[in-house]
Protein backbone atom coordinates (compact mmCIF):
# COMPACT_ATOMS: atom_id res chain seq x y z
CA UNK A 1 70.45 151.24 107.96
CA UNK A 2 73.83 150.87 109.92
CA UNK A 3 72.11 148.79 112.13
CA UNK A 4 70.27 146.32 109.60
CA UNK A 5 74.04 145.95 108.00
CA UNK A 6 75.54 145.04 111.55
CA UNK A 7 72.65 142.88 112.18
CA UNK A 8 73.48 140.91 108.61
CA UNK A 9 77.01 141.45 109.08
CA UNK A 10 76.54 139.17 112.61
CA UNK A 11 74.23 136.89 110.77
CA UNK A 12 76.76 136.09 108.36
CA UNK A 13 79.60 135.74 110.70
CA UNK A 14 77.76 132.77 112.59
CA UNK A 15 76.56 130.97 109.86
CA UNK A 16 80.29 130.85 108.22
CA UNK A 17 81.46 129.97 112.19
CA UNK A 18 78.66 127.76 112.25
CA UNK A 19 79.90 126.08 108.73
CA UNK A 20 83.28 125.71 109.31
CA UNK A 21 82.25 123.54 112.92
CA UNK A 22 79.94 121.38 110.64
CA UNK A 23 82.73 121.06 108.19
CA UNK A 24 85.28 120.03 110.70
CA UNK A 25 83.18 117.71 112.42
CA UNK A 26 82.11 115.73 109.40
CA UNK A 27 86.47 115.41 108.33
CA UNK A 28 86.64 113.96 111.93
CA UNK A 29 83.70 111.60 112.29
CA UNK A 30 84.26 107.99 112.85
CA UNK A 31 81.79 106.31 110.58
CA UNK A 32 81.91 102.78 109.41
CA UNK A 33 80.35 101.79 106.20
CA UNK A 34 78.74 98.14 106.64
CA UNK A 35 78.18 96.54 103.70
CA UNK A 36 78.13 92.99 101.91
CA UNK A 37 79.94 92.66 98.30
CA UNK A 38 79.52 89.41 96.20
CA UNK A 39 82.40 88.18 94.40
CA UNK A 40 82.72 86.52 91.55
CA UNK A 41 85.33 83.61 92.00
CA UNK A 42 85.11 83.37 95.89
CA UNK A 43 85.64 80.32 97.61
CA UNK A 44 83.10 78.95 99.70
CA UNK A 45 85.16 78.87 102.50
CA UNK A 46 85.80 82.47 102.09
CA UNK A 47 81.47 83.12 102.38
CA UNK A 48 81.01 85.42 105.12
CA UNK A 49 84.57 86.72 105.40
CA UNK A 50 85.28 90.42 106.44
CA UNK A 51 87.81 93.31 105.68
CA UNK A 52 88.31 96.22 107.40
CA UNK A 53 88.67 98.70 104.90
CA UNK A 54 90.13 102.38 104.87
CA UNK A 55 92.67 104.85 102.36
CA UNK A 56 93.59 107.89 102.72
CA UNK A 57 94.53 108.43 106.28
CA UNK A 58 96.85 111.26 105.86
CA UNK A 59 97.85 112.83 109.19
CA UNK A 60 94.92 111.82 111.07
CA UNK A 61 95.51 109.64 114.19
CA UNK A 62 93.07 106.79 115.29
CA UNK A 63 91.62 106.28 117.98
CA UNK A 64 92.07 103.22 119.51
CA UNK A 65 88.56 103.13 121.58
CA UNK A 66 87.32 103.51 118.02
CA UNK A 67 88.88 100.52 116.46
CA UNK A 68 90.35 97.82 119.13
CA UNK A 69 86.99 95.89 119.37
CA UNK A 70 87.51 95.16 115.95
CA UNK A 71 90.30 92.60 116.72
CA UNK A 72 88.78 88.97 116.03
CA UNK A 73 85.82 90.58 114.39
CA UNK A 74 87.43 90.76 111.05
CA UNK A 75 89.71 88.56 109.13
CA UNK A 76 92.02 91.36 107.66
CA UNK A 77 92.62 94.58 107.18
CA UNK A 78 93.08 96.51 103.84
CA UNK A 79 94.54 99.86 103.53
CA UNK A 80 94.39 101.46 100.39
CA UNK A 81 97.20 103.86 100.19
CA UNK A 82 98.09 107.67 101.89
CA UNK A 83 98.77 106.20 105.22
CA UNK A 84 101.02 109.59 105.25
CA UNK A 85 102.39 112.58 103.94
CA UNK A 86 104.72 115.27 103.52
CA UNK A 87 105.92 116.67 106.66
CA UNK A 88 103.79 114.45 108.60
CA UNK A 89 104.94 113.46 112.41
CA UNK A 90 106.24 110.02 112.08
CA UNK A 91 104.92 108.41 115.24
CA UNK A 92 101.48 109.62 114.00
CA UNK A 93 101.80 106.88 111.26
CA UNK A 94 103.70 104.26 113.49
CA UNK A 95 100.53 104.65 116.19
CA UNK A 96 97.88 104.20 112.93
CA UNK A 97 100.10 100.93 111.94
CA UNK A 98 100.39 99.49 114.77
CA UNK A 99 96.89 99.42 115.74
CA UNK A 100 95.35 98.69 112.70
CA UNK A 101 98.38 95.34 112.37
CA UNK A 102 97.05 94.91 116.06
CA UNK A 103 93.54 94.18 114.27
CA UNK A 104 93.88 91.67 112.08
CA UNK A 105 96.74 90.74 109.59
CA UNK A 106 97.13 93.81 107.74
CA UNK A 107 97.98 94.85 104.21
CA UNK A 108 98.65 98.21 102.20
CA UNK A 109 100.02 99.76 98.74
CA UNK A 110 101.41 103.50 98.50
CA UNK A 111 99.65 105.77 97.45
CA UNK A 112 101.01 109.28 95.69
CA UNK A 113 101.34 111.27 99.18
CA UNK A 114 103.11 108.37 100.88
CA UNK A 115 105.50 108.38 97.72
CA UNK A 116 106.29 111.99 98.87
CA UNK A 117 106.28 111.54 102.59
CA UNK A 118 109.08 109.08 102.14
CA UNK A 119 109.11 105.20 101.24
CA UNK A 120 112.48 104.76 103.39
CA UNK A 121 110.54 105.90 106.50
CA UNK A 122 107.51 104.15 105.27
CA UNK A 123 109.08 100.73 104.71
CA UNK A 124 110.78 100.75 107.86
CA UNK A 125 107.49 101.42 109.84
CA UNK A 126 105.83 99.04 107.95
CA UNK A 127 108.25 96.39 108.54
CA UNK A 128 108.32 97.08 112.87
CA UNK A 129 104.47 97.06 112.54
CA UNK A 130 103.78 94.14 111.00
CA UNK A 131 102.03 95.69 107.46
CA UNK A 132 102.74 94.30 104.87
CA UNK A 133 103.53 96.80 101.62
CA UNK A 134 102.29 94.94 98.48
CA UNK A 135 104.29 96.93 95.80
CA UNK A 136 103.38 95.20 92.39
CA UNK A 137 103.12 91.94 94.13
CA UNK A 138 100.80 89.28 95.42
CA UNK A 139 99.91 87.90 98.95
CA UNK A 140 98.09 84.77 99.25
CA UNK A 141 95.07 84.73 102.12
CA UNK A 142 93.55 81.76 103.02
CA UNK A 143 90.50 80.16 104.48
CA UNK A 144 90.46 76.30 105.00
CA UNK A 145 91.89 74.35 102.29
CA UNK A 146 91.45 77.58 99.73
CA UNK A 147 92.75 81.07 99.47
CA UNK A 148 92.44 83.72 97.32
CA UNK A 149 94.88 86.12 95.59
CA UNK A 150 95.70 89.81 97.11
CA UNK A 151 96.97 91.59 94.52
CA UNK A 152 98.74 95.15 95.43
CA UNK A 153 99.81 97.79 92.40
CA UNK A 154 102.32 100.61 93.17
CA UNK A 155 101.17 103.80 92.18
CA UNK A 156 101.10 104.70 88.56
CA UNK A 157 102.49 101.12 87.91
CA UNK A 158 101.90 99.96 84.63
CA UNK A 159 102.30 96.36 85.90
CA UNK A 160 98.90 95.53 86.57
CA UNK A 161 98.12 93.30 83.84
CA UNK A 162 101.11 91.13 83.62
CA UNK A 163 100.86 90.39 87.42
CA UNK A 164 97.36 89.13 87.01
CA UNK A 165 97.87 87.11 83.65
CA UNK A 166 100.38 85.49 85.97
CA UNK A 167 97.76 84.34 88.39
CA UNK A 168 96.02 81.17 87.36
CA UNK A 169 92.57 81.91 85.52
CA UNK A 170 90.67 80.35 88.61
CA UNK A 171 91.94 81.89 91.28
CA UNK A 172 89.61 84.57 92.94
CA UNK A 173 91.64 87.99 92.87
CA UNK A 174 91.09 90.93 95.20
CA UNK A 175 93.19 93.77 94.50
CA UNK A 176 94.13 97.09 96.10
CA UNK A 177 94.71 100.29 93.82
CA UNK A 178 95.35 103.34 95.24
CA UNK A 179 94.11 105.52 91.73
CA UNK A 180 90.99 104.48 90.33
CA UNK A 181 91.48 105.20 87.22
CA UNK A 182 94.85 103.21 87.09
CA UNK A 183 92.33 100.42 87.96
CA UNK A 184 89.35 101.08 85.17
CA UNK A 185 92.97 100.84 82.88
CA UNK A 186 93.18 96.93 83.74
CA UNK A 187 92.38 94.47 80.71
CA UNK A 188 93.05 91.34 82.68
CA UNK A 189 89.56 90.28 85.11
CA UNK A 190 89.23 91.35 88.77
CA UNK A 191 87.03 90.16 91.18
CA UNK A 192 87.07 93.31 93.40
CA UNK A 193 89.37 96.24 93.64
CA UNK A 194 89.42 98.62 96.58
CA UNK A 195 90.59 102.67 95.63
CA UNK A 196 90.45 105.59 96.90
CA UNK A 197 92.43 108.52 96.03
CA UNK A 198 89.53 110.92 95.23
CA UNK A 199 88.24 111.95 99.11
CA UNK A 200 84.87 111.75 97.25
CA UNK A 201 85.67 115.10 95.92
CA UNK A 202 86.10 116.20 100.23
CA UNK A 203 83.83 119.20 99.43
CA UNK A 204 80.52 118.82 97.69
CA UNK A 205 78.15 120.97 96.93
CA UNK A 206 74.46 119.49 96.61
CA UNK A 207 72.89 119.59 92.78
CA UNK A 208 76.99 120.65 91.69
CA UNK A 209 78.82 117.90 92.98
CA UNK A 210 82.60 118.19 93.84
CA UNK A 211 84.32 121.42 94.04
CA UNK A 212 87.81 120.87 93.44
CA UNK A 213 87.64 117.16 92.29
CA UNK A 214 89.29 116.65 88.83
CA UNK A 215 86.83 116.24 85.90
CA UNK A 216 88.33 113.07 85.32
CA UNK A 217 87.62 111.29 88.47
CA UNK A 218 84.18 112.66 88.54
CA UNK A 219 82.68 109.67 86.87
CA UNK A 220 84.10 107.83 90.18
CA UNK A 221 84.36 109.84 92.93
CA UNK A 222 82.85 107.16 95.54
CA UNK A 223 80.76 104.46 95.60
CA UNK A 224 80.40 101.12 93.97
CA UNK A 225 81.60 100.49 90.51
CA UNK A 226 81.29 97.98 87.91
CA UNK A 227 84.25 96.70 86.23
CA UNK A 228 82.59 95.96 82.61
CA UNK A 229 84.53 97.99 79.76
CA UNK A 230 80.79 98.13 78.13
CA UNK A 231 77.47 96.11 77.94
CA UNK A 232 79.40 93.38 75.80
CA UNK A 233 81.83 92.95 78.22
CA UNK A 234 81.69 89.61 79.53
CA UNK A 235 84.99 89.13 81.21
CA UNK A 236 85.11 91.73 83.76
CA UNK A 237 82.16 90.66 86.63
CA UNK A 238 83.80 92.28 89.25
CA UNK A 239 83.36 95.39 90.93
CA UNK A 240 85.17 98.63 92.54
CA UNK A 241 84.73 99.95 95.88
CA UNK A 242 85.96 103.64 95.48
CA UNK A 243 86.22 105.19 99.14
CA UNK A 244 85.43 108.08 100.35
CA UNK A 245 88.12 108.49 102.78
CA UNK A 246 88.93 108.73 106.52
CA UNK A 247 91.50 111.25 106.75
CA UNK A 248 91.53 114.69 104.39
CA UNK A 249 93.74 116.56 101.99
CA UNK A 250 95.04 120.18 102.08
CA UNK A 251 92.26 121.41 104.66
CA UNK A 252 90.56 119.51 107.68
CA UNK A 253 87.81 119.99 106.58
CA UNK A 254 84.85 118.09 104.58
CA UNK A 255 81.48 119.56 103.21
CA UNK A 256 78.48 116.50 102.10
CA UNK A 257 81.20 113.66 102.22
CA UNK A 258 82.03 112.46 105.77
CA UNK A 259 85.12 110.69 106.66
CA UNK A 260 84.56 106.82 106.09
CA UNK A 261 86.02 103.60 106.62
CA UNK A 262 84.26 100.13 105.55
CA UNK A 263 83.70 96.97 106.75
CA UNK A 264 83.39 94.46 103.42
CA UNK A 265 81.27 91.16 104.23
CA UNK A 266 82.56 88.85 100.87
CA UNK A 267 80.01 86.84 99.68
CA UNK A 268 79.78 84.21 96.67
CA UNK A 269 77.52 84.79 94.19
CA UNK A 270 73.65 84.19 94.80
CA UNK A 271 73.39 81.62 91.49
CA UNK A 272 76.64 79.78 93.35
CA UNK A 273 75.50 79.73 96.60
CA UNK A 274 75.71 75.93 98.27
């Protein structure tokens, strides 16, 4: 009997070893989410356009080899908050600005951990590396004789609406929100909004779904998202990329939700296609 128990005891002990590894691995992958996104409003010239996509960095450093072929292979790059956070080592988060700026012209909004990291360190990093910090305002990108409107919320702000009804009604409007539920609180139309916040719940247990995730982000833990309030809804035809995540929160570890970052192909609608 002693030596049944030991034998189970062992058994146990690798498969928790064995775990952990498979855990730790999937926080640390480098995975790129392809995918194409049609917007609403988009320009033509705008058809085909890509954004390199990622939140919730944390204190995870990129790797260069990973990302540098990216430059000219993209047209910008979005970051959707928690580039950082408390305690972190500062030249982590310079190295992660500076290539990602190195990319393509790069853009961000804080997110709640970067509020607690520290905005004065923050700003001045973003300002040596060339990010630019869209705090409740509005960057215009363009393509050709048209642009669209980048619109980037602070965290919690309660802004959102009045900076869009200050856009014109035509203008295409991308926007970055950090909380994705701040965004499902928007009234005014969107074209696409880019979140994260959630980590896709980090650790997820198949046929139960997130372990630690907040019931109120369940609804939107990852994925794609339409923006309609309800089936009447005919103002809101956008949509709401919710990401998964490329860095982690608490522990480095992840469990049925690898680390992710995205690469966005915009494209018009199919019934506005030249």
């Amino acid at each position: 009997m002693a030596l049944v128990m030991l034998i189970w005891g062992v058994v146990i002990m690798l498969a928790g070893i064995i775990l952990l590894v498979h855990m730790w691995r999937e926080a640390h992958l480098h995975h790129i989410v392809s995918e194409e996104v049609e917007v609403p409003n988009l320009p033509a010239s705008f058809d085909g356009s890509k954004i390199l996509y990622l939140s919730d960095i944390h204190k995870r450093r990129l790797k260069q080899k990973d990302l540098e072929y990216l430059r000219n292979q993209v047209d910008w790059v979005i970051i959707g908050g928690d580039v950082a956070e408390k305690g972190i080592s500062w030249p982590i988060v310079r190295h992660n600005m500076s290539l990602l700026s190195y990319i393509a012209p790069a853009y961000t909004v804080y997110g709640n951990h970067d509020k607690r990291a520290g905005t004065v360190q923050l700003e001045q990093i973003f300002r040596d590396t060339g990010i630019q910090l869209l705090q409740d305002s509005i960057a215009d990108l363009h393509k050709g004789q048209s642009k669209l409107s980048l619109v980037g919320f602070d965290y919690r702000s309660r802004r959102g609406d009045s900076l869009l009804a200050a856009l014109d009604a035509k203008d295409c409007r991308i926007a970055i929100v950090h909380d994705p539920l701040q965004a499902l609180h928007l009234n005014e139309p969107v074209d696409l909004i880019l979140s994260g916040h959630t980590h896709g719940g980090q650790l997820v247990l198949p046929g139960f779904g997130p372990v630690f995730l907040n019931k109120a982000y369940r609804s939107v833990s990852s994925g794609w998202f339409s923006l309609k309030k309800d089936g009447n809804d005919t103002e809101q035809e956008g949509k709401m990329l919710v990401s998964k995540g490329y860095g982690t929160n608490h522990l480095p570890f992840r469990l049925c939700c690898p680390a992710e970052m995205h690469i966005i192909t915009l494209r018009m609608l199919s019934n506005k296609q030249p």
